[in-house]
PDB file of N, CA and C in Angstrom:
ATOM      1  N   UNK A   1      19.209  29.584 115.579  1.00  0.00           N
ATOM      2  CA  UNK A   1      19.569  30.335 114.408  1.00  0.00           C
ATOM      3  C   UNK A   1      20.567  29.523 113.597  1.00  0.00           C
ATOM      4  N   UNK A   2      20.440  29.346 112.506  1.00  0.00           N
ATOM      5  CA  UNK A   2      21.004  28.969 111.411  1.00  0.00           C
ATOM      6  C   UNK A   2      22.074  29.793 110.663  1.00  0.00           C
ATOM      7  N   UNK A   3      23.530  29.095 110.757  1.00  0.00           N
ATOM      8  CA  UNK A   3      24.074  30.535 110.017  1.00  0.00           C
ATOM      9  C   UNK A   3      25.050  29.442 108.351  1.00  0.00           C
ATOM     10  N   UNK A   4      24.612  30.364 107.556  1.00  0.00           N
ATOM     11  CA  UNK A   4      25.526  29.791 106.269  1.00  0.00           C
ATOM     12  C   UNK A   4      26.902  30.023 106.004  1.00  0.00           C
ATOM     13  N   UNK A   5      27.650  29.338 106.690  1.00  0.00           N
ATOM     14  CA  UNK A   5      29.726  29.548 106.920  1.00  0.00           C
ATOM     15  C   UNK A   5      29.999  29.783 105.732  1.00  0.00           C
ATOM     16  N   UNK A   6      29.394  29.458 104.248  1.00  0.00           N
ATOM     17  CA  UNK A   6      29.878  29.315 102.824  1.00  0.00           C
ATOM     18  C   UNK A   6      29.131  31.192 102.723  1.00  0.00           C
ATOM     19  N   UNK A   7      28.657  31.398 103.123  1.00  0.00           N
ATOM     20  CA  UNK A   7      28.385  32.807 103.485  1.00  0.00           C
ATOM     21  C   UNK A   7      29.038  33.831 103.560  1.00  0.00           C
ATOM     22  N   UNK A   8      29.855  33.517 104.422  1.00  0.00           N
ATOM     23  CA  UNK A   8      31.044  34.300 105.053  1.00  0.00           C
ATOM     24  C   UNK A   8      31.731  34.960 104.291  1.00  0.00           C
ATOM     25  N   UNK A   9      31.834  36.176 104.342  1.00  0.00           N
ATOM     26  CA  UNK A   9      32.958  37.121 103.368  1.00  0.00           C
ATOM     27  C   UNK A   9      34.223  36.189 103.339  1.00  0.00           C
ATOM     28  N   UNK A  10      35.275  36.457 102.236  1.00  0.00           N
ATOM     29  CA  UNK A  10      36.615  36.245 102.125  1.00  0.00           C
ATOM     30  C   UNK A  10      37.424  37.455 102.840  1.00  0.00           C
ATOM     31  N   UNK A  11      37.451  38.156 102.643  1.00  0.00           N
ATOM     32  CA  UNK A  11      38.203  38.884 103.086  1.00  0.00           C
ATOM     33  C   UNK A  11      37.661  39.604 104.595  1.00  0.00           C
ATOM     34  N   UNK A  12      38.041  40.032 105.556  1.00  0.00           N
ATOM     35  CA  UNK A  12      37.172  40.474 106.865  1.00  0.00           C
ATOM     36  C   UNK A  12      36.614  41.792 106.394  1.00  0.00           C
ATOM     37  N   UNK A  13      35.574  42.197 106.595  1.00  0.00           N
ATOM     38  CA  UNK A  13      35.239  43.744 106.355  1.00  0.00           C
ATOM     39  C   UNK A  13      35.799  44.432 107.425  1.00  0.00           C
ATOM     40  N   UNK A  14      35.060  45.581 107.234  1.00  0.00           N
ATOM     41  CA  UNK A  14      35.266  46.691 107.938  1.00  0.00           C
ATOM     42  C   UNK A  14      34.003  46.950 108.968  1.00  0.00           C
ATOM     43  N   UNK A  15      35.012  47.796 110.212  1.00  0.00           N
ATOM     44  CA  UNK A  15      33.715  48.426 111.090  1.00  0.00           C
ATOM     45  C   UNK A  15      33.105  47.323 112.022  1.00  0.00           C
ATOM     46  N   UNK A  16      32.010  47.172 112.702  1.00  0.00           N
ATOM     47  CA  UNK A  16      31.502  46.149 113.674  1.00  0.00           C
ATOM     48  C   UNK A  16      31.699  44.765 113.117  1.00  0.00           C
ATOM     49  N   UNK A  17      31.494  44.467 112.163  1.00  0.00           N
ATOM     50  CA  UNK A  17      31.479  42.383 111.375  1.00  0.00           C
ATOM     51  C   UNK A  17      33.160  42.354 112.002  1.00  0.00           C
ATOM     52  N   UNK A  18      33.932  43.547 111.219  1.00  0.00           N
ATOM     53  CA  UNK A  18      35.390  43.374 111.639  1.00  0.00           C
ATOM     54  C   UNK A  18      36.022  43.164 113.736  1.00  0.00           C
ATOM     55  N   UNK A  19      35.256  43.812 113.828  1.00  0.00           N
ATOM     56  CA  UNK A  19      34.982  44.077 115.493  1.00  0.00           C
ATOM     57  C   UNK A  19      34.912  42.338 115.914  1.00  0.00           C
ATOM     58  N   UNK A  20      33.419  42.264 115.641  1.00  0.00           N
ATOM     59  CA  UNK A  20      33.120  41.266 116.107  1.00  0.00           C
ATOM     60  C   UNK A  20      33.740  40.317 115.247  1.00  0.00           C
ATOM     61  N   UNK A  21      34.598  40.023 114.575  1.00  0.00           N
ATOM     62  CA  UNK A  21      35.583  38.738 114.303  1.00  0.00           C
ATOM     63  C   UNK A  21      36.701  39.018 115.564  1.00  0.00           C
ATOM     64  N   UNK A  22      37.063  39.978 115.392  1.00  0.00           N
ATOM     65  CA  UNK A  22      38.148  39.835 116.424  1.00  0.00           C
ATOM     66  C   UNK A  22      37.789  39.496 118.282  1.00  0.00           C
ATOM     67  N   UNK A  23      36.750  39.774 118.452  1.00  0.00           N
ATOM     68  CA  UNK A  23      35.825  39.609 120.070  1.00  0.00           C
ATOM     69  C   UNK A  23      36.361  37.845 119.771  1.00  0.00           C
ATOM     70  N   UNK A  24      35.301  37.486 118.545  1.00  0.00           N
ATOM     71  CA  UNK A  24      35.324  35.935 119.005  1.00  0.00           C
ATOM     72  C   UNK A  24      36.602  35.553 118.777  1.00  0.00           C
ATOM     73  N   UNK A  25      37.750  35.902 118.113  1.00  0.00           N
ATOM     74  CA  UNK A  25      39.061  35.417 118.056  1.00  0.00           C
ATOM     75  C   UNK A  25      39.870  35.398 119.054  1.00  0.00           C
ATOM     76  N   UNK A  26      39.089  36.688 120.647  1.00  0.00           N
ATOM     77  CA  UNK A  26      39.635  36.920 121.726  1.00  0.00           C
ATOM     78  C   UNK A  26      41.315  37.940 121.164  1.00  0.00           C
ATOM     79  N   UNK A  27      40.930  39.341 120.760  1.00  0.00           N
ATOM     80  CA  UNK A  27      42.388  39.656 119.683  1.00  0.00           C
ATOM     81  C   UNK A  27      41.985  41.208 120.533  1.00  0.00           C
ATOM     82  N   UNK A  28      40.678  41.654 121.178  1.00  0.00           N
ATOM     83  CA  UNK A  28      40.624  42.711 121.503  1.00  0.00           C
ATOM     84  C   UNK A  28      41.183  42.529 123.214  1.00  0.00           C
ATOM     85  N   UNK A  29      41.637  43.950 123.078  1.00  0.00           N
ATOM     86  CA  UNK A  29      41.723  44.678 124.527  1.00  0.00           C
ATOM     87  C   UNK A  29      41.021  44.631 125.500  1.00  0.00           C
ATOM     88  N   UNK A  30      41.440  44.842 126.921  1.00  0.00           N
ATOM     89  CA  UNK A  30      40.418  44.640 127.615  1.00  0.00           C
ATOM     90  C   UNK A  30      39.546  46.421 127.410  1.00  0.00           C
ATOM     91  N   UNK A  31      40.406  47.137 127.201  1.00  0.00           N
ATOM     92  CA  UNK A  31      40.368  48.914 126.556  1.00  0.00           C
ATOM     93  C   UNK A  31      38.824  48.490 125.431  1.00  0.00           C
ATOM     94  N   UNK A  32      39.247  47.481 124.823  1.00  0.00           N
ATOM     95  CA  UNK A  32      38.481  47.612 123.756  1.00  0.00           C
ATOM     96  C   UNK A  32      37.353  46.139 123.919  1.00  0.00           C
ATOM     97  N   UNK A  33      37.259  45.689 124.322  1.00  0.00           N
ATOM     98  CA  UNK A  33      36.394  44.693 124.597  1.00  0.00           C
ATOM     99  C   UNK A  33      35.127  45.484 125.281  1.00  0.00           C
ATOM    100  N   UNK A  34      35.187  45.896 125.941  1.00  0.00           N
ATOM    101  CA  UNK A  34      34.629  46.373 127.452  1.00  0.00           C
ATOM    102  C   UNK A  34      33.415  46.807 126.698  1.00  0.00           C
ATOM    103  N   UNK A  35      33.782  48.325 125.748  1.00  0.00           N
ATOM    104  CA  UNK A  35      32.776  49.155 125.098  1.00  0.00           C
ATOM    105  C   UNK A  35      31.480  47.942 123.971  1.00  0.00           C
ATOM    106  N   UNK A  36      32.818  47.098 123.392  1.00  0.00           N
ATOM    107  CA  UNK A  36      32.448  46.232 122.419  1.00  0.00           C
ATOM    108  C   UNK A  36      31.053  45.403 123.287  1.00  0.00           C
ATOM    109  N   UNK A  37      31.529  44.770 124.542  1.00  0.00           N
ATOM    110  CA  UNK A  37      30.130  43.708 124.830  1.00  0.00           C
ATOM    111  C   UNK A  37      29.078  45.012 125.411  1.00  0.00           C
ATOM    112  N   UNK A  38      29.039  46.206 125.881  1.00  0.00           N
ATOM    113  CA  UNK A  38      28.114  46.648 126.584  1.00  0.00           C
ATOM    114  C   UNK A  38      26.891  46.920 124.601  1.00  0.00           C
ATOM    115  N   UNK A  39      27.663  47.340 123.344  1.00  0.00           N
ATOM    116  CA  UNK A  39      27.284  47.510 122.667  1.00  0.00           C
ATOM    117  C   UNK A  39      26.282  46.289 122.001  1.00  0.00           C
ATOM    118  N   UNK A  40      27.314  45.106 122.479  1.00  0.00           N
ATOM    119  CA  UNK A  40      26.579  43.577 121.716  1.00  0.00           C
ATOM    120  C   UNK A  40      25.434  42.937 122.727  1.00  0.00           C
ATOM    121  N   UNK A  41      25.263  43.670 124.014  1.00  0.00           N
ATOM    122  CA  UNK A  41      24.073  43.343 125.107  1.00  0.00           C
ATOM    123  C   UNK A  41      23.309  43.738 124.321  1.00  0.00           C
ATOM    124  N   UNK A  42      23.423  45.013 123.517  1.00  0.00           N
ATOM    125  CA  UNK A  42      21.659  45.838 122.868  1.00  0.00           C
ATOM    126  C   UNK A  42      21.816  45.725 121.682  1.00  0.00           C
ATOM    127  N   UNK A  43      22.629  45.448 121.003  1.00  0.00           N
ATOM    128  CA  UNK A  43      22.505  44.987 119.291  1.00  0.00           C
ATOM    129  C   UNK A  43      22.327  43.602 119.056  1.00  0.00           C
ATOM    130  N   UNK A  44      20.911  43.583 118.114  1.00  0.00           N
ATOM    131  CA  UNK A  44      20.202  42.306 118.188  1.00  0.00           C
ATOM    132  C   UNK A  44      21.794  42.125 116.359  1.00  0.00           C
ATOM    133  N   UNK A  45      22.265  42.848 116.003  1.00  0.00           N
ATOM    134  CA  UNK A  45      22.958  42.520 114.496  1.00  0.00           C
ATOM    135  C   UNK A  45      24.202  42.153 114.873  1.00  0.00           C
ATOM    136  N   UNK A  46      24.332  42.640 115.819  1.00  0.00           N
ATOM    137  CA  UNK A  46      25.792  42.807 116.127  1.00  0.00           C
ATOM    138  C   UNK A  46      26.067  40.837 116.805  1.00  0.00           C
ATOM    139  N   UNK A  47      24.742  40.344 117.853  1.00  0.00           N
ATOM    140  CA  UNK A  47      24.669  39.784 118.442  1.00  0.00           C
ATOM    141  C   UNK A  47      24.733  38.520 116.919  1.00  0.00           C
ATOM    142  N   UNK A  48      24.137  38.666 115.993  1.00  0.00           N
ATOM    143  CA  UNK A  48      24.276  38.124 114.952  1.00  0.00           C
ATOM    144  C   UNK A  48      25.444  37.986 114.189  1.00  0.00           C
ATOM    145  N   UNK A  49      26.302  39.076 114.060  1.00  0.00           N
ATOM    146  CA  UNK A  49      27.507  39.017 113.544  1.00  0.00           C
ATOM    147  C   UNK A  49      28.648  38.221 114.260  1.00  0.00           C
ATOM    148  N   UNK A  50      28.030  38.293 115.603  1.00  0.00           N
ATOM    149  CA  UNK A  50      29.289  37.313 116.491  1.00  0.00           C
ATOM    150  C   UNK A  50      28.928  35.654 116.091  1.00  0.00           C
ATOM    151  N   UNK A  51      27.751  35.439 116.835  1.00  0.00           N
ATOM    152  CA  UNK A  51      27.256  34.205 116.232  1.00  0.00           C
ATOM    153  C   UNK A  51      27.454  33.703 114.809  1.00  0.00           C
ATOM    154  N   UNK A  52      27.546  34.520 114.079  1.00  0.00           N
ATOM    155  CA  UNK A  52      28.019  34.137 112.885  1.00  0.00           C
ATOM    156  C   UNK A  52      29.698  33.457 112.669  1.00  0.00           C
ATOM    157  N   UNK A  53      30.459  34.987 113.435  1.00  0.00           N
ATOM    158  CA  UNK A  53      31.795  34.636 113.158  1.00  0.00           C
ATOM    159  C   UNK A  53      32.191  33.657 114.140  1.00  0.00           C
ATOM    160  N   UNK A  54      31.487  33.123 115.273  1.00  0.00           N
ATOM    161  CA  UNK A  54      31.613  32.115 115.913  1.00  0.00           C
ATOM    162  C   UNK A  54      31.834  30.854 115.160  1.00  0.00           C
ATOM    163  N   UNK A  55      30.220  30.607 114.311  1.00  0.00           N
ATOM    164  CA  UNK A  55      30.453  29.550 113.536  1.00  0.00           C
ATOM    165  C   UNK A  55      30.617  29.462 112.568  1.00  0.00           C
ATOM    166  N   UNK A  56      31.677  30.293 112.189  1.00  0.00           N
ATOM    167  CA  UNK A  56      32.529  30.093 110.808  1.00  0.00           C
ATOM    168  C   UNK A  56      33.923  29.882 111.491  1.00  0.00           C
ATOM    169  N   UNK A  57      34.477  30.562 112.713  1.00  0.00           N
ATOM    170  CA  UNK A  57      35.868  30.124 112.979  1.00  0.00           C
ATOM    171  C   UNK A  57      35.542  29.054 113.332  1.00  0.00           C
ATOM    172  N   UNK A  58      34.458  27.883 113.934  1.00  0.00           N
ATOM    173  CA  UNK A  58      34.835  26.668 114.292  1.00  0.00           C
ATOM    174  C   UNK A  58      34.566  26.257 113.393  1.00  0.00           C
ATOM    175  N   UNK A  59      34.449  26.400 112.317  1.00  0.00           N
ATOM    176  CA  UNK A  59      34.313  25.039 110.926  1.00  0.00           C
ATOM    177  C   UNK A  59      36.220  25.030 111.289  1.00  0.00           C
ATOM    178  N   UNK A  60      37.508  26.093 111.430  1.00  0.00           N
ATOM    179  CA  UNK A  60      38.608  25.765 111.606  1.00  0.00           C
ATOM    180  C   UNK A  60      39.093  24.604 112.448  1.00  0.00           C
ATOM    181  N   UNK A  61      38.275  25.015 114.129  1.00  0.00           N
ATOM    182  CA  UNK A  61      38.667  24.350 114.903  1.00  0.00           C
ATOM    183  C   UNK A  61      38.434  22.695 114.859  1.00  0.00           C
ATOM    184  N   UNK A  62      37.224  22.158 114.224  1.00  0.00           N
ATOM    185  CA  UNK A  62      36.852  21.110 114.084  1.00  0.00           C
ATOM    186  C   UNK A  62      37.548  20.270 113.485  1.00  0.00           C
ATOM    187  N   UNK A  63      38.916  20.791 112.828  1.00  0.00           N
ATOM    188  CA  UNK A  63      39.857  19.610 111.682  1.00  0.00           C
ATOM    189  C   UNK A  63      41.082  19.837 112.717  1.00  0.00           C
ATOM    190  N   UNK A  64      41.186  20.153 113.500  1.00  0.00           N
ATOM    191  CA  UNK A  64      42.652  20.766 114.294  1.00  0.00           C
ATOM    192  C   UNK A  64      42.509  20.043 115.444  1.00  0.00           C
ATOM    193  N   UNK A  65      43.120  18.941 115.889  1.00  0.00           N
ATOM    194  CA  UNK A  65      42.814  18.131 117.357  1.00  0.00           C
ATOM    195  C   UNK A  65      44.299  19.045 118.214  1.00  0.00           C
ATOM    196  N   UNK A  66      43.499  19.184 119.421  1.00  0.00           N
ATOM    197  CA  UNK A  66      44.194  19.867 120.265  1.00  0.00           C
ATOM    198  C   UNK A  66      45.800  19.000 120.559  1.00  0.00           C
ATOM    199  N   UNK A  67      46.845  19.501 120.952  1.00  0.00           N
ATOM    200  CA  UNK A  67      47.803  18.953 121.420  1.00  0.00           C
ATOM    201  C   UNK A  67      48.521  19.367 122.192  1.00  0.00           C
ATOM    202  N   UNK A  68      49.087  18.915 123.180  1.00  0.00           N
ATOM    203  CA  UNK A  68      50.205  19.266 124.256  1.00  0.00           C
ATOM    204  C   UNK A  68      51.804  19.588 123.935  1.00  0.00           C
ATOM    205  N   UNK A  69      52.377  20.451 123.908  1.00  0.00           N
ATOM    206  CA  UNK A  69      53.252  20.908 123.677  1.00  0.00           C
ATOM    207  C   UNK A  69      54.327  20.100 124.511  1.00  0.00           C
ATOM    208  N   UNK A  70      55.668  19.755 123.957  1.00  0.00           N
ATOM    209  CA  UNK A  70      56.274  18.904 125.264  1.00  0.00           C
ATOM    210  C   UNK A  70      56.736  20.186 126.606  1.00  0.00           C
ATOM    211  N   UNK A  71      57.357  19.502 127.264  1.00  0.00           N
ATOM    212  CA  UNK A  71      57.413  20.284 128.323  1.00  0.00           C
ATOM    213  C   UNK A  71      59.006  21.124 127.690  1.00  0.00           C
ATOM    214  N   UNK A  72      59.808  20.778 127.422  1.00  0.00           N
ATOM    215  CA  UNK A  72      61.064  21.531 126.784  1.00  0.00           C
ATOM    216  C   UNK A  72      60.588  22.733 125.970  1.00  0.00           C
ATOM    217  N   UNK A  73      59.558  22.712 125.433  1.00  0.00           N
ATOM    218  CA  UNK A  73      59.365  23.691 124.809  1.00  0.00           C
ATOM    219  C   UNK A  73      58.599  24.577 125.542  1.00  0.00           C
ATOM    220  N   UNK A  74      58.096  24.400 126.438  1.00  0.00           N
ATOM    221  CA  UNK A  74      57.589  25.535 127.296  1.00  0.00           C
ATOM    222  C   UNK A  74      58.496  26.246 128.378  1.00  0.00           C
ATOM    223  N   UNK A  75      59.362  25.088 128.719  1.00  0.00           N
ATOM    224  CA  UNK A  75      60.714  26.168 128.739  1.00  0.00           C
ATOM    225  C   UNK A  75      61.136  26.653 128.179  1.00  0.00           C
ATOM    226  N   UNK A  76      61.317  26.672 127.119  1.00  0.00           N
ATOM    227  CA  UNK A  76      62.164  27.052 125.649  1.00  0.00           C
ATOM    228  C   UNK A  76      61.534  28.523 125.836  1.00  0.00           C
ATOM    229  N   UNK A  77      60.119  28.538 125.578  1.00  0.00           N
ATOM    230  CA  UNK A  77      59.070  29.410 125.744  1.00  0.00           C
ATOM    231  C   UNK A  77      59.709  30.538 126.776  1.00  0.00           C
ATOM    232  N   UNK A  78      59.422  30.035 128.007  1.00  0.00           N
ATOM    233  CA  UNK A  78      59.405  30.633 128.678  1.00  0.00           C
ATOM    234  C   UNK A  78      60.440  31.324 129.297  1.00  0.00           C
ATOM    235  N   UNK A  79      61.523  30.999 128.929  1.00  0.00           N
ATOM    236  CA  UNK A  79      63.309  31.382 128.591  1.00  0.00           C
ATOM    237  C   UNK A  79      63.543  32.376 128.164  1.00  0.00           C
ATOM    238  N   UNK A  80      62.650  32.450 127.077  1.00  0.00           N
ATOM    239  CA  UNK A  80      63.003  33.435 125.731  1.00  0.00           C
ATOM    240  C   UNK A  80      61.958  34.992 125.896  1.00  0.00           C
ATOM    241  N   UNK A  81      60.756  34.330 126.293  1.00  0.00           N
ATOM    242  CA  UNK A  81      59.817  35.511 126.898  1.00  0.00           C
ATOM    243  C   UNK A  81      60.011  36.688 127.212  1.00  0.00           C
ATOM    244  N   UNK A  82      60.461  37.959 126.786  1.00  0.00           N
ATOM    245  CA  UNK A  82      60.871  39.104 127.657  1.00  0.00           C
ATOM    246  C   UNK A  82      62.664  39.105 127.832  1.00  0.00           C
ATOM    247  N   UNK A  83      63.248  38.652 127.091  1.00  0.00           N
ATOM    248  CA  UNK A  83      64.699  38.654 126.565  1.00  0.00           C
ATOM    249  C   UNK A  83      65.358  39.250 125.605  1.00  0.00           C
ATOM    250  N   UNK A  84      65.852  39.951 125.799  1.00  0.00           N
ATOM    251  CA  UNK A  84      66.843  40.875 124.281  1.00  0.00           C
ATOM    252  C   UNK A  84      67.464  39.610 123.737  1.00  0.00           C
ATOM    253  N   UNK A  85      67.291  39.519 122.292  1.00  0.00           N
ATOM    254  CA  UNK A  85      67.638  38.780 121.821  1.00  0.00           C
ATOM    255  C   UNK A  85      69.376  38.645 121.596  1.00  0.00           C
ATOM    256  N   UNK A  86      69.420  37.108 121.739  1.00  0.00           N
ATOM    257  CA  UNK A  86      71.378  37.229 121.511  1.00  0.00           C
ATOM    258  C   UNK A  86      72.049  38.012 120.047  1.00  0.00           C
ATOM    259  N   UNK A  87      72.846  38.286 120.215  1.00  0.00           N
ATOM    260  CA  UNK A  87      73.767  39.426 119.268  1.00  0.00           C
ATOM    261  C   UNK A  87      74.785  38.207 119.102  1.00  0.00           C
ATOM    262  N   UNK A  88      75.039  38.232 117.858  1.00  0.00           N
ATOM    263  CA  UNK A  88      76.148  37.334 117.896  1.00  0.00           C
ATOM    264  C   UNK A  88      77.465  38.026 118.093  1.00  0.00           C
ATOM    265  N   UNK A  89      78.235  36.999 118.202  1.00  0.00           N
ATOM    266  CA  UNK A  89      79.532  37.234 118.886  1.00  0.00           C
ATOM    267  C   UNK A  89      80.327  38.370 117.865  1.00  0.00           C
ATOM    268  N   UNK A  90      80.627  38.547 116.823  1.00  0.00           N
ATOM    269  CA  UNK A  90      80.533  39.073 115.465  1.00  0.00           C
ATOM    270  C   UNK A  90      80.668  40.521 115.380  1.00  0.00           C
ATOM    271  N   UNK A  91      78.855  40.568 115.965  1.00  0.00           N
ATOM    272  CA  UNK A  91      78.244  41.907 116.418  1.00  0.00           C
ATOM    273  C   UNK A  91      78.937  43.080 117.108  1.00  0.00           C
ATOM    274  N   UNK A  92      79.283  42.138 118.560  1.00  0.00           N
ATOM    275  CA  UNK A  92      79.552  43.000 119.547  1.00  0.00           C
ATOM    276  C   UNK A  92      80.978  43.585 119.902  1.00  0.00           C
ATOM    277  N   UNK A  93      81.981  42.725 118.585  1.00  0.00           N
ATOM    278  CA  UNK A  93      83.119  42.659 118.547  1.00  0.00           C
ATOM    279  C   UNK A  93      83.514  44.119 117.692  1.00  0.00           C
ATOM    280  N   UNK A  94      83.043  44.177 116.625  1.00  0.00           N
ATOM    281  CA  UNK A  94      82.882  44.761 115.050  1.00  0.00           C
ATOM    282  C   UNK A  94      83.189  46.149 115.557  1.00  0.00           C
ATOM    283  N   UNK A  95      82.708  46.537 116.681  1.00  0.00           N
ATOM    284  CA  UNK A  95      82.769  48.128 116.851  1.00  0.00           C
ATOM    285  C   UNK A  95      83.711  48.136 117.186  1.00  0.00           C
ATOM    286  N   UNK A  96      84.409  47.173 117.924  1.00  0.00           N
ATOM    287  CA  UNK A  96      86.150  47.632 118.252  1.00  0.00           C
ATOM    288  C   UNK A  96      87.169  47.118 117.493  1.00  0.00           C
ATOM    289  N   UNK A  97      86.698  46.558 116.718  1.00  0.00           N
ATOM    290  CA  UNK A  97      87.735  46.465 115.387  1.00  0.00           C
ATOM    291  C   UNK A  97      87.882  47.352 114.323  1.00  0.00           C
ATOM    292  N   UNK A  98      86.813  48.122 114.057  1.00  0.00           N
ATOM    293  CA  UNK A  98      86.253  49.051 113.514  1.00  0.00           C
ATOM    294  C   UNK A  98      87.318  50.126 114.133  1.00  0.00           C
ATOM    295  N   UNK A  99      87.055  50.555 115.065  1.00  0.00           N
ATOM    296  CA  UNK A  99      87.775  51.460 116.136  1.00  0.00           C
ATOM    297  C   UNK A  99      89.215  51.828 115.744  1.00  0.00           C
ATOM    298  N   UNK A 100      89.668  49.768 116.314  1.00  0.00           N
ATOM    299  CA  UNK A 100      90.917  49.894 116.375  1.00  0.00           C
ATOM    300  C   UNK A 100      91.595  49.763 114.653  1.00  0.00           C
ATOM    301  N   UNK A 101      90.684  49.541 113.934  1.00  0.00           N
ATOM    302  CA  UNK A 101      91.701  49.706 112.538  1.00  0.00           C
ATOM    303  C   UNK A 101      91.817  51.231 112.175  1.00  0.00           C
ATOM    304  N   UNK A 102      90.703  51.937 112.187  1.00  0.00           N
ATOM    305  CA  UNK A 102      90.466  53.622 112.316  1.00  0.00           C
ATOM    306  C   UNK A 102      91.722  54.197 113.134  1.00  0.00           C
ATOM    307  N   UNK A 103      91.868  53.757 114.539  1.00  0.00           N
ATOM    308  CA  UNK A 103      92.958  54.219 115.197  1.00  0.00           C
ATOM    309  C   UNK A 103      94.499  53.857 115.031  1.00  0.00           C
ATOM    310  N   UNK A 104      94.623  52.759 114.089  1.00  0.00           N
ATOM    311  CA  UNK A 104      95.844  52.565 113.558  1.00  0.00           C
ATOM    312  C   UNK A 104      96.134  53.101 112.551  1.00  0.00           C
ATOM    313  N   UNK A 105      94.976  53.104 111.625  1.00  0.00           N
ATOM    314  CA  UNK A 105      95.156  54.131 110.075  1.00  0.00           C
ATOM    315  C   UNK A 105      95.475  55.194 110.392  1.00  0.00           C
ATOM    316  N   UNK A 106      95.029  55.931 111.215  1.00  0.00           N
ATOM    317  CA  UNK A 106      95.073  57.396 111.741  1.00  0.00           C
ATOM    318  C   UNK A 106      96.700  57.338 111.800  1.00  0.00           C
ATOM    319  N   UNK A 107      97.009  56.720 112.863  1.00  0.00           N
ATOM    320  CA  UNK A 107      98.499  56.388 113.215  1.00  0.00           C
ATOM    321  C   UNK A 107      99.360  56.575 112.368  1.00  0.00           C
ATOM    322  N   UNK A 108      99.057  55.174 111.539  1.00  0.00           N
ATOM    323  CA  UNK A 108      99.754  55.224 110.159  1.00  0.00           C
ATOM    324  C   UNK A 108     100.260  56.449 109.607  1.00  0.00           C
ATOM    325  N   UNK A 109      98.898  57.315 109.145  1.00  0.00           N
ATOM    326  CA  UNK A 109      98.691  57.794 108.464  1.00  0.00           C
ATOM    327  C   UNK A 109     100.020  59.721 108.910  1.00  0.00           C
ATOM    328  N   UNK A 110      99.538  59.407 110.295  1.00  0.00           N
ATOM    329  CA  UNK A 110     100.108  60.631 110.413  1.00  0.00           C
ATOM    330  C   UNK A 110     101.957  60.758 110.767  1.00  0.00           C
ATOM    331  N   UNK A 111     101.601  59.109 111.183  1.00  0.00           N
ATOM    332  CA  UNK A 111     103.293  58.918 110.932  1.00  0.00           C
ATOM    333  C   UNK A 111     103.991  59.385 109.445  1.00  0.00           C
ATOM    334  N   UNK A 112     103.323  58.691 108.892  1.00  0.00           N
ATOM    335  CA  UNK A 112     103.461  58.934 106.599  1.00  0.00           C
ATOM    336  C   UNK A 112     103.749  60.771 106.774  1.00  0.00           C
ATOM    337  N   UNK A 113     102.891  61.344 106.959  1.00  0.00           N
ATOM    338  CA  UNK A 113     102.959  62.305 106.378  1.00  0.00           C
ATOM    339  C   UNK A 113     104.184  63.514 107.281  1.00  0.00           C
ATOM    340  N   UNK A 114     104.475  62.817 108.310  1.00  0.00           N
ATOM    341  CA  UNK A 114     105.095  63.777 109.201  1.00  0.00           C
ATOM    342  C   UNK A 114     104.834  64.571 110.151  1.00  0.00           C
ATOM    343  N   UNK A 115     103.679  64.022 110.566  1.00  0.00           N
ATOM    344  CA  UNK A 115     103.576  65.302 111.929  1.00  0.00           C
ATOM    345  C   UNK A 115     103.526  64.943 113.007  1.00  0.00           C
ATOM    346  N   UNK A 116     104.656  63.741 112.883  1.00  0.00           N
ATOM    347  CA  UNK A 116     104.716  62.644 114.217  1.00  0.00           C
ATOM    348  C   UNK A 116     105.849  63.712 115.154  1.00  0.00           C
ATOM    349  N   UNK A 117     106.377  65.257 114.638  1.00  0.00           N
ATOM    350  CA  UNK A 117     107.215  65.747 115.449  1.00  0.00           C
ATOM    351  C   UNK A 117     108.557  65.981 115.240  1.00  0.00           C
ATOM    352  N   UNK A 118     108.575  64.646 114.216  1.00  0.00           N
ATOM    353  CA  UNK A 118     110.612  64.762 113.941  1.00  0.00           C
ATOM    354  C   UNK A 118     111.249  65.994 113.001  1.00  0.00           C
TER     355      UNK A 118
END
């Protein structure tokens, strides 16, 4: 089968074409894959729409030479994976400065007016 890539919608549609871009992009669920191939075993269009979006995403892959990531960065990667991100120092300070200027104004304040007792 012959497919025309200059063919290809611009924008992704909707509904199964949309489906099946995402199957071959590997973007579905296993939730959602599952239903998707038992449907693309018996759809001779559907089976077409993949093949299609197959070979239109590799006109991408064909200008893109694969490369190895150095190894620092897959630590880097893998460091960061599943980490609350850092708060800067700034952040975590702010609420007790906040606090403590509130609790001195207060101070201040009630010293000023007199109801410190005297």
């Amino acid at each position: 089968m012959t497919v025309d890539v200059d063919a290809m919608p611009a924008d992704l549609p909707g509904g199964d074409e949309a489906t099946a871009a995402e199957y071959v992009l590997g973007l579905l669920s296993d939730a959602e894959a599952t239903p998707f191939e038992t449907k693309l075993n018996k759809d001779r269009d559907l089976q077409q729409d993949v093949a299609a979006w197959q070979a239109y995403f590799c006109t991408y892959f064909e200008t893109v030479q694969p490369q190895t990531p150095p190894p620092a960065l897959w630590r880097e990667v893998e460091i960061r994976v599943g980490q609350e991100p850092k708060v800067p120092m700034w952040r975590q300070v702010l609420p007790y400065l906040i606090g403590a200027f509130f609790g001195g104004g207060l101070t201040w304040l009630v010293t000023m007016i007199g109801l410190g007792g005297h």
